[in-house]
Protein backbone atom coordinates (compact mmCIF):
# COMPACT_ATOMS: atom_id res chain seq x y z
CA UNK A 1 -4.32 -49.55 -32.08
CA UNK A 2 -3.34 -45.79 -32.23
CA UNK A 3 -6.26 -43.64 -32.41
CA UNK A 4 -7.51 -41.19 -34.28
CA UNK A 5 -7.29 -37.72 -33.19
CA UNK A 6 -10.45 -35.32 -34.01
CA UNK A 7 -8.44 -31.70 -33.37
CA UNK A 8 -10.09 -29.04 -31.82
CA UNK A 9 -8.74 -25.42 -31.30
CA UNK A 10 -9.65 -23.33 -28.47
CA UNK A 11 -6.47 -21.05 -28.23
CA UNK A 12 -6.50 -19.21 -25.19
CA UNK A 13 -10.46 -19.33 -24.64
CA UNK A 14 -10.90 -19.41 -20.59
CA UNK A 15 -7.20 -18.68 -19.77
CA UNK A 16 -7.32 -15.77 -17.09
CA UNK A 17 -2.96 -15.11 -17.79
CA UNK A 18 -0.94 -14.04 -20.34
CA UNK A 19 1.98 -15.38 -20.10
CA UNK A 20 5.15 -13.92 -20.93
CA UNK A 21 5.97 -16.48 -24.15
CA UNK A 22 3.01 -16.70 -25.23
CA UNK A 23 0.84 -16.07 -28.49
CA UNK A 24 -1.92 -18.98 -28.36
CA UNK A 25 -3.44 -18.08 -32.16
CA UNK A 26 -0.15 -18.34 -33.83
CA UNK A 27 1.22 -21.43 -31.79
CA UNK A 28 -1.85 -23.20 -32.35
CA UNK A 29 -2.39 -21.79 -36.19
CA UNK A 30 -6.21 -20.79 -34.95
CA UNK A 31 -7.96 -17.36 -33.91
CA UNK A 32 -10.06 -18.72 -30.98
CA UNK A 33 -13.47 -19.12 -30.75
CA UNK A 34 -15.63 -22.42 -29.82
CA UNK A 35 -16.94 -24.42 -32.19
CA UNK A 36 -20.24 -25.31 -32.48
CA UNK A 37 -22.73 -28.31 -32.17
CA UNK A 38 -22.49 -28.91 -35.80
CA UNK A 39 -19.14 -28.15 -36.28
CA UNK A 40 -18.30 -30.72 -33.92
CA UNK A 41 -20.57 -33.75 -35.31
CA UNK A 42 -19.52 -32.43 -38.80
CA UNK A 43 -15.76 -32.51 -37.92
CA UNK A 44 -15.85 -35.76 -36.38
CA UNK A 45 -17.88 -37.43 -39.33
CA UNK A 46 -15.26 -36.00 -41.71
CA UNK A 47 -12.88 -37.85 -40.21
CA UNK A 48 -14.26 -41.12 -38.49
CA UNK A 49 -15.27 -41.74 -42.71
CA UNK A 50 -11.82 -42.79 -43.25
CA UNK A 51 -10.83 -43.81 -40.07
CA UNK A 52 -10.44 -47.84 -40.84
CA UNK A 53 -11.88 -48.77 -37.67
CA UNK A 54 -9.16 -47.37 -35.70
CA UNK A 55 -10.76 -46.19 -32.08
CA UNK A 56 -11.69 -42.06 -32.79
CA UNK A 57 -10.35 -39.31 -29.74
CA UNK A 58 -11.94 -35.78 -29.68
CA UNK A 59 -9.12 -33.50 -28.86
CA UNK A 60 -9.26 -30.05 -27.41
CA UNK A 61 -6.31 -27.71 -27.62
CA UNK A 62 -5.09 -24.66 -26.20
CA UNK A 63 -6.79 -22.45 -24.38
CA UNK A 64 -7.66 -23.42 -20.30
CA UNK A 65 -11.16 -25.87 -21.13
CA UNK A 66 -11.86 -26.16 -16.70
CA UNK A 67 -11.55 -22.20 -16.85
CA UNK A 68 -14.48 -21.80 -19.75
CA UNK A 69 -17.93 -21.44 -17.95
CA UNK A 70 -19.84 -24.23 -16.83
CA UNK A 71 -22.10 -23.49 -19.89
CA UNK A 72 -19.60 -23.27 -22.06
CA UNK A 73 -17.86 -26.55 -21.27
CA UNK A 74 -21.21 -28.36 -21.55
CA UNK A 75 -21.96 -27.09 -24.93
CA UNK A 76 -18.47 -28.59 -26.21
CA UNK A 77 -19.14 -31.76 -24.30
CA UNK A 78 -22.60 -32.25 -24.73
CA UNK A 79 -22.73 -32.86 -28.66
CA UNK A 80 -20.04 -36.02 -28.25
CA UNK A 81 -22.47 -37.71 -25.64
CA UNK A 82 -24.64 -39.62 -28.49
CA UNK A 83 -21.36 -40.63 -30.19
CA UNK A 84 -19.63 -41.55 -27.01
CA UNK A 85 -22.58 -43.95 -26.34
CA UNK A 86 -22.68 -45.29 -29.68
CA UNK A 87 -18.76 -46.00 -29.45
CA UNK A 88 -18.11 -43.27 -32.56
CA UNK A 89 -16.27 -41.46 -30.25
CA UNK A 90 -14.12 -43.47 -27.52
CA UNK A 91 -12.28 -41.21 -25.56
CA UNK A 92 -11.95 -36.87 -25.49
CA UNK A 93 -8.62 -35.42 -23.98
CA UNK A 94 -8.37 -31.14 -23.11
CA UNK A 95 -5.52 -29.07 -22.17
CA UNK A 96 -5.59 -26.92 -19.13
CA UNK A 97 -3.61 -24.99 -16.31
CA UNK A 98 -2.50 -26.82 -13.24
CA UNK A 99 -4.45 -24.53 -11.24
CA UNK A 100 -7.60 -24.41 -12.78
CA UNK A 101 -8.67 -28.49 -11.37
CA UNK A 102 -10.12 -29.21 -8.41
CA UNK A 103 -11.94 -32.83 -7.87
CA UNK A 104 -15.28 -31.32 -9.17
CA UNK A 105 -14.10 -30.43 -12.37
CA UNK A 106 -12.17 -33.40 -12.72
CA UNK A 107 -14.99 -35.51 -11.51
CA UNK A 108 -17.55 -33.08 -14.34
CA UNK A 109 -15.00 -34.43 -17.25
CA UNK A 110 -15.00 -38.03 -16.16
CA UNK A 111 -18.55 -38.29 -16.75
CA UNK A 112 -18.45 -36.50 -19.72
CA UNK A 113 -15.82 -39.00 -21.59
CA UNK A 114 -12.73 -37.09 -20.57
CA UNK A 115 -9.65 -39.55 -20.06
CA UNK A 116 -6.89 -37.69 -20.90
CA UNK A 117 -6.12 -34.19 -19.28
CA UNK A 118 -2.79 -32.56 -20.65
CA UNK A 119 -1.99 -29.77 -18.16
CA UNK A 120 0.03 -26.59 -18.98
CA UNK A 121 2.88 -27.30 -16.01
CA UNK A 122 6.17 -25.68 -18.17
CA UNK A 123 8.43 -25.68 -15.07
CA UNK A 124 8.44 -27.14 -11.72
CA UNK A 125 10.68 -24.24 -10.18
CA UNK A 126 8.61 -21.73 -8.58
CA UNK A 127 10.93 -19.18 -9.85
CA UNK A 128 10.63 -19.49 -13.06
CA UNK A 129 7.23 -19.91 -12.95
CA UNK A 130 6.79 -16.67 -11.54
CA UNK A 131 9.11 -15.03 -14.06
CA UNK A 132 7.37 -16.43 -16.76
CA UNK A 133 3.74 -15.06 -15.37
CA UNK A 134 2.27 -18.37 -15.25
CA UNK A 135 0.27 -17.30 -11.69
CA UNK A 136 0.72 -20.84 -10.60
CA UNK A 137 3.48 -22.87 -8.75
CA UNK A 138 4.59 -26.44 -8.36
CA UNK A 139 2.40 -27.61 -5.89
CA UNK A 140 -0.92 -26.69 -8.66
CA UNK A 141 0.61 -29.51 -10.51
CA UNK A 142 0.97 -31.78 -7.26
CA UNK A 143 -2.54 -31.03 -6.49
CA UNK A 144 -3.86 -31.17 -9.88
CA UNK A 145 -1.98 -34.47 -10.98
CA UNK A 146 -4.01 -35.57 -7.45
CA UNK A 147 -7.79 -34.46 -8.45
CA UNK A 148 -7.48 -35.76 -11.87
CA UNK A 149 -5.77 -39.33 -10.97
CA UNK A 150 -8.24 -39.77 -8.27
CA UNK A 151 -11.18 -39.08 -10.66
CA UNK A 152 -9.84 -41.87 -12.98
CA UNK A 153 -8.29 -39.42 -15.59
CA UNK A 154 -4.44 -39.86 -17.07
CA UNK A 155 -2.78 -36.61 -16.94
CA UNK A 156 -0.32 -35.48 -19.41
CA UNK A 157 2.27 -32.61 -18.57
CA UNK A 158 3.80 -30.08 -20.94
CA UNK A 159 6.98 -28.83 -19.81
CA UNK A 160 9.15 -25.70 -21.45
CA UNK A 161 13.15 -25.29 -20.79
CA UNK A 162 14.65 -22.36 -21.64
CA UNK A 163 11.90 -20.12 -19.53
CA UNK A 164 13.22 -17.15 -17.94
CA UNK A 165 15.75 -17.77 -14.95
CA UNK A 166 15.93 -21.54 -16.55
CA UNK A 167 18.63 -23.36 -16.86
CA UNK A 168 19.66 -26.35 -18.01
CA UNK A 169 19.52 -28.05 -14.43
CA UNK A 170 16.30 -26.62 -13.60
CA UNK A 171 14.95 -27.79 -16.20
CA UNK A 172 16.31 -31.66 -15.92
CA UNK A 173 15.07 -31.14 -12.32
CA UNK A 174 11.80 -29.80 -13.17
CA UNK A 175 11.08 -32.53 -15.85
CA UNK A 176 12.19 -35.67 -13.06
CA UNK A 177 9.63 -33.92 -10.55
CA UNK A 178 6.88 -34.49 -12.98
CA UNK A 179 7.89 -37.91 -13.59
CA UNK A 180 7.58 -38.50 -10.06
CA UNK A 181 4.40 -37.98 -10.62
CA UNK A 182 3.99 -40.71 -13.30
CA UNK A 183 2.11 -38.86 -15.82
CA UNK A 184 0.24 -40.96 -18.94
CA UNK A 185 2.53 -38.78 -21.57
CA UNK A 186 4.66 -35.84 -21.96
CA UNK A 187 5.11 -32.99 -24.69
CA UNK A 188 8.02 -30.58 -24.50
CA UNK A 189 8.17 -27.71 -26.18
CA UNK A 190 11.82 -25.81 -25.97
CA UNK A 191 11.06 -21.54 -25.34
CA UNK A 192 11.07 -19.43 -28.56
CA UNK A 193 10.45 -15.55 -28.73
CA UNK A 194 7.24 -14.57 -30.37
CA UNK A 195 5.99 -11.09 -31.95
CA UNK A 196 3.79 -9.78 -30.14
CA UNK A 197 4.93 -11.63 -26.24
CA UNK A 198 6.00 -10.18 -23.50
CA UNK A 199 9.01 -12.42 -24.04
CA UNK A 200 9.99 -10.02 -27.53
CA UNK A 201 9.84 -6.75 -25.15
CA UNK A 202 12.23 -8.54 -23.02
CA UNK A 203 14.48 -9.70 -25.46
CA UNK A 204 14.83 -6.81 -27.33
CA UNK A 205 15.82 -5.33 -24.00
CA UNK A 206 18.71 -7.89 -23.33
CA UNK A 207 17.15 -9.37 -20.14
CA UNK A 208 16.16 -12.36 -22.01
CA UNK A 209 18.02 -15.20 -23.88
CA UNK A 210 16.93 -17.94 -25.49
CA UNK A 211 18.14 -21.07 -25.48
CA UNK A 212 20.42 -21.26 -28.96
CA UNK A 213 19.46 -24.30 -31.68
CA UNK A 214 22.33 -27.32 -30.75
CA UNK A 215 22.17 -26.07 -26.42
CA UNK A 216 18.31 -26.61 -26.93
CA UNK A 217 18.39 -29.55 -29.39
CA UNK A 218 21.29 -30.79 -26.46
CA UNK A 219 18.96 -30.23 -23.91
CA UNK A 220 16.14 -31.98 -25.27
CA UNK A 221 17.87 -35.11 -26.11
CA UNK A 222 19.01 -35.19 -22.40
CA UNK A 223 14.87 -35.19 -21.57
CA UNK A 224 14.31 -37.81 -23.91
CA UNK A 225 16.86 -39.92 -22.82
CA UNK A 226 15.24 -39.57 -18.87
CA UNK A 227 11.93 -40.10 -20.37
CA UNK A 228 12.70 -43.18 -22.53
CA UNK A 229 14.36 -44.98 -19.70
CA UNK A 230 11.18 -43.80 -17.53
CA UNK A 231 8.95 -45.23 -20.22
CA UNK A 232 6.90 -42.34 -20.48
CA UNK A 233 6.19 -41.37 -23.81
CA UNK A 234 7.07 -38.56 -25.31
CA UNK A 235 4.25 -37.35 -28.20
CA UNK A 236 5.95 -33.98 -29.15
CA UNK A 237 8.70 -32.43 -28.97
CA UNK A 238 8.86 -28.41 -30.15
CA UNK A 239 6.15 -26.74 -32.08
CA UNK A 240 4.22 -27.83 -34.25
CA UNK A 241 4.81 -25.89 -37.58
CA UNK A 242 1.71 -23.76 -38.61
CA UNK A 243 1.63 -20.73 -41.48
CA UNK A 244 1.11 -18.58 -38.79
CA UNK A 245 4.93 -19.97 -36.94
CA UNK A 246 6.38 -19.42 -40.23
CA UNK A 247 4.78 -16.44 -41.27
CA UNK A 248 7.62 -13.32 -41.31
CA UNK A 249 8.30 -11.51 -38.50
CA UNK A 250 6.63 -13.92 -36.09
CA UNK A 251 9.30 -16.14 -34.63
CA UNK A 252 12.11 -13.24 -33.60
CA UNK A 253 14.22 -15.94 -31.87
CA UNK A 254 15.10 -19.16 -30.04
CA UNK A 255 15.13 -22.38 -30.94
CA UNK A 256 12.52 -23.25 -33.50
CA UNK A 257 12.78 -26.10 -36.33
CA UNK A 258 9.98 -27.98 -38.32
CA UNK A 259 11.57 -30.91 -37.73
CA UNK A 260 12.74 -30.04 -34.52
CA UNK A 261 11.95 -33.93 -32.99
CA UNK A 262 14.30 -34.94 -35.58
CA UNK A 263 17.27 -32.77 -34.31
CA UNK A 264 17.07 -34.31 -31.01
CA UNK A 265 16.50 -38.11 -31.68
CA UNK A 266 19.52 -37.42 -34.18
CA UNK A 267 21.44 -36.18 -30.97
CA UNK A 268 20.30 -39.11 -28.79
CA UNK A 269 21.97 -41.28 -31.84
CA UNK A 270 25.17 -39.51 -32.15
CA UNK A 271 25.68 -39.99 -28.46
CA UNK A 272 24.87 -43.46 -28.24
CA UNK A 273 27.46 -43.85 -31.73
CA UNK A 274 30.10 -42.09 -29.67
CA UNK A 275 29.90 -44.63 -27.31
CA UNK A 276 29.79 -47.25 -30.08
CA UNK A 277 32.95 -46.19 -31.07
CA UNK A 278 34.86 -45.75 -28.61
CA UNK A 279 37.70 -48.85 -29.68
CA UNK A 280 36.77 -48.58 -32.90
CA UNK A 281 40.64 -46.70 -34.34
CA UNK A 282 40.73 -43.74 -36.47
CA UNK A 283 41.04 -44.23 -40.03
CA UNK A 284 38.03 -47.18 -39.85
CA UNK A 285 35.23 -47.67 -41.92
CA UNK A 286 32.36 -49.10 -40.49
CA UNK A 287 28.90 -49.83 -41.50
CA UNK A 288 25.79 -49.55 -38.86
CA UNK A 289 22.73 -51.60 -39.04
CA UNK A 290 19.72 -50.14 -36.77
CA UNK A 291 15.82 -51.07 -37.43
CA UNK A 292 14.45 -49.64 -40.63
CA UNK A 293 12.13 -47.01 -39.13
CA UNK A 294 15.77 -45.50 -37.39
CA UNK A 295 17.76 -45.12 -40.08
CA UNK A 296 17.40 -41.15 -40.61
CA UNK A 297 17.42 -40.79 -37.25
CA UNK A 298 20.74 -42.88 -36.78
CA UNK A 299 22.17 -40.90 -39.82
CA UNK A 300 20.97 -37.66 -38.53
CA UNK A 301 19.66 -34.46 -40.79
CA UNK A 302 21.63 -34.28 -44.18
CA UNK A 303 24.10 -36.77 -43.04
CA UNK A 304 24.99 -34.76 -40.13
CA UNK A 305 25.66 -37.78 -37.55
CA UNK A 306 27.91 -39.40 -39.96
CA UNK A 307 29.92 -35.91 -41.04
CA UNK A 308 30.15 -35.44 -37.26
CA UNK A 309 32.29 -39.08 -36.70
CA UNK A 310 34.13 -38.43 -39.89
CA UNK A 311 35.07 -35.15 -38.31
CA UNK A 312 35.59 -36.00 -34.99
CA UNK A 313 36.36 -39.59 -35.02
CA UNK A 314 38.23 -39.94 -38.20
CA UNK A 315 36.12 -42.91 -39.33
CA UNK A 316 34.06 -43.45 -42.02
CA UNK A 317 30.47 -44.64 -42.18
CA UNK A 318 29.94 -46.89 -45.24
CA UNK A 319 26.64 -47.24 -44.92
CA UNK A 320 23.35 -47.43 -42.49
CA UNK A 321 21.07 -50.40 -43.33
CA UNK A 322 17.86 -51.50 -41.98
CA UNK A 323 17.10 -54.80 -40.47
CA UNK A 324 14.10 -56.42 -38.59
CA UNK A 325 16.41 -58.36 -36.68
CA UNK A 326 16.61 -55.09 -34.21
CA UNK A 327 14.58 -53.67 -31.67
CA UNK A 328 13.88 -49.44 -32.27
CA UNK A 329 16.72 -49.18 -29.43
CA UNK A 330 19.57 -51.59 -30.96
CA UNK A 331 22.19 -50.17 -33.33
CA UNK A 332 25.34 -52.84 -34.33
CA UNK A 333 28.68 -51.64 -35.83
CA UNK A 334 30.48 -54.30 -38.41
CA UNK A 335 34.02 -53.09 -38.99
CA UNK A 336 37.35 -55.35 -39.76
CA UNK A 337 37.80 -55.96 -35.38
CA UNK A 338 34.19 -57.51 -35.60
CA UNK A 339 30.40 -56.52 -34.62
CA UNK A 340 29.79 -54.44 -31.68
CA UNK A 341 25.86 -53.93 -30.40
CA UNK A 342 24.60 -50.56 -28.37
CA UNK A 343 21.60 -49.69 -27.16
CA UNK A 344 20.67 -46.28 -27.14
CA UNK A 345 19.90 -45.82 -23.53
CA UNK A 346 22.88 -47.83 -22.52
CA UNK A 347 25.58 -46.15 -21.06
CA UNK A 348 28.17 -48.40 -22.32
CA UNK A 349 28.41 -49.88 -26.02
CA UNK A 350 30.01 -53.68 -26.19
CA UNK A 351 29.73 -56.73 -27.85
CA UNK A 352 27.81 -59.23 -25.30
CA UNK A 353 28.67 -62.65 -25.07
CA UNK A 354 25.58 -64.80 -26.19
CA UNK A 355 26.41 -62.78 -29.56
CA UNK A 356 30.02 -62.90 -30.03
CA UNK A 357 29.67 -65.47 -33.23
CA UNK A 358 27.97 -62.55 -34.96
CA UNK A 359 24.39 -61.10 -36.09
CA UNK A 360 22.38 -62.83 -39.29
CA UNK A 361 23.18 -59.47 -41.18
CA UNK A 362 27.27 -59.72 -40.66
């Protein structure tokens, strides 16, 4: 059962950097500042009330929590004890830099309920970790992925292409090093220019370029695609959207959506349609049948996935329908030459044998 998540906002309490993109209290939608004892237990009541018995997780975000003082991590952890032991509270997961874990700390969280550490990595490449200030390299992450694993702890890893001196191999390259690593989850969040950054002053100068909106959107499909066939999930992918993101004058550039997830699983669709299609003549119409939780995806945003094989292809989607009979990966095409099935992590699209008589839904 998915749990619950009890959100808690540190932004950039106990980091010692700045980095060059970034603006914790307007990514995060918070000003900073710890909560309390009774905020916590107050918080946390709120929402295990209508949590129908679904397992409750205490999350802190943003900031670095193994950076805060020793007395400062202990007053956030010390309040969730009692509920911990009573089974309110199952699990608590933090955020924090790569470099900032050594086996005490990690050892300190285990017996405080931590299981889930995300950590900050954003690149793998020394380089651009440098460029973008981060003050840590590759082998933090090595090290820290180490400490935490061997304390009992799943680690998590944030990763952001489009840094300065990124590229699009770097940061494919960057994002298989950390699955070498196996991490528990992943969360990648594509560079955008904030007011206020470092990164503004160096855009404005021209020594800085984002990422544009279908290179990024390109980009990230190409992670997801690694990370699906990894089976490592993915729990976010861009920003999440917060008054203070869409406040104006704070986002100056780069690739930012609200649905920005959308954009890219819409992307890993068109591909795998492409694919689909590839003996299917111009002048066609087809319809697709995909499980019903894919169907916007399949069709992409405002129809774009099916403009895009009108367009290119010449053929015309009838319709997309929803059937049970499919896994969240399988997509079939029914035109007059038959039914052909895809996958969307296959790299080839073709009508198997054991199914050539047809699907229940022809």
């Amino acid at each position: 059962m998915k749990p619950l998540i009890v959100p808690f906002f540190i932004s950039h309490q106990g980091c010692p950097h700045q980095c060059v993109f970034c603006d914790q209290r307007r990514i995060a939608g918070h000003d900073g500042g710890l909560p309390s004892a009774t905020e916590l237990r107050e918080r946390i009541a709120r929402f295990t009330a209508s949590s129908d018995g679904r397992p409750v997780e205490v999350a802190f975000y943003g900031g670095t929590f193994t950076s805060l003082s020793a007395e400062a991590q202990e007053r956030l952890l010390a309040p969730l004890q009692p509920l911990i032991a009573s089974g309110e509270v199952m699990t608590v997961r933090l955020s924090t830099r790569p470099d900032a874990v050594d086996g005490e700390a990690a050892r300190f969280l285990r017996s405080r309920g931590v299981r889930t550490v995300e950590l900050g990595v954003q690149s793998m490449d020394d380089r651009v970790l440098a460029a973008s200030g981060r003050g840590h390299t590759a082998d933090h992450v090595v090290q820290a992925f180490a400490s935490l694993r061997e304390a009992g702890i799943a680690v998590g890893a944030q990763l952001m292409p489009g840094l300065p001196g990124d590229t699009k191999e770097t940061s494919l390259a960057s994002l298989q090093r950390v699955l070498a690593l196996s991490p528990a989850c992943l969360r990648i969040y594509p560079t955008v220019v904030l007011e206020g950054t470092r990164l503004a002053e160096f855009w404005r100068g021209g020594s800085y370029t984002p990422l544009g909106m279908e290179e990024a959107v390109s980009l990230c499909a190409a992670m997801l695609r690694v990370c699906l066939l990894a089976g490592v999930p993915v729990i976010r992918i861009g920003l999440q959207p917060t008054e203070e993101l869409e406040a104006s004058g704070t986002m100056l550039a780069g690739p930012w959506h609200p649905a920005f997830r959308q954009l890219v699983e819409g992307e890993l669709w068109y591909d795998c349609l492409d694919r689909l299609m590839v003996d299917v003549p111009a002048g066609a119409t087809v319809s697709l049948v995909c499980a019903p939780s894919r169907v916007s995806d399949v069709t992409g945003q405002r129809r774009k996935n099916l403009e895009r094989l009108r367009e290119r292809r010449g053929i015309l989607v009838t319709r997309v329908t929803g059937s049970a009979d499919l896994t969240l990966l399988d997509i079939a095409l029914i035109h007059a030459g038959g039914t052909v099935a895809g996958n969307l992590l296959a790299e080839t699209a073709r009508c198997p044998s054991h199914i050539q008589g047809g699907y229940p839904f022809d």
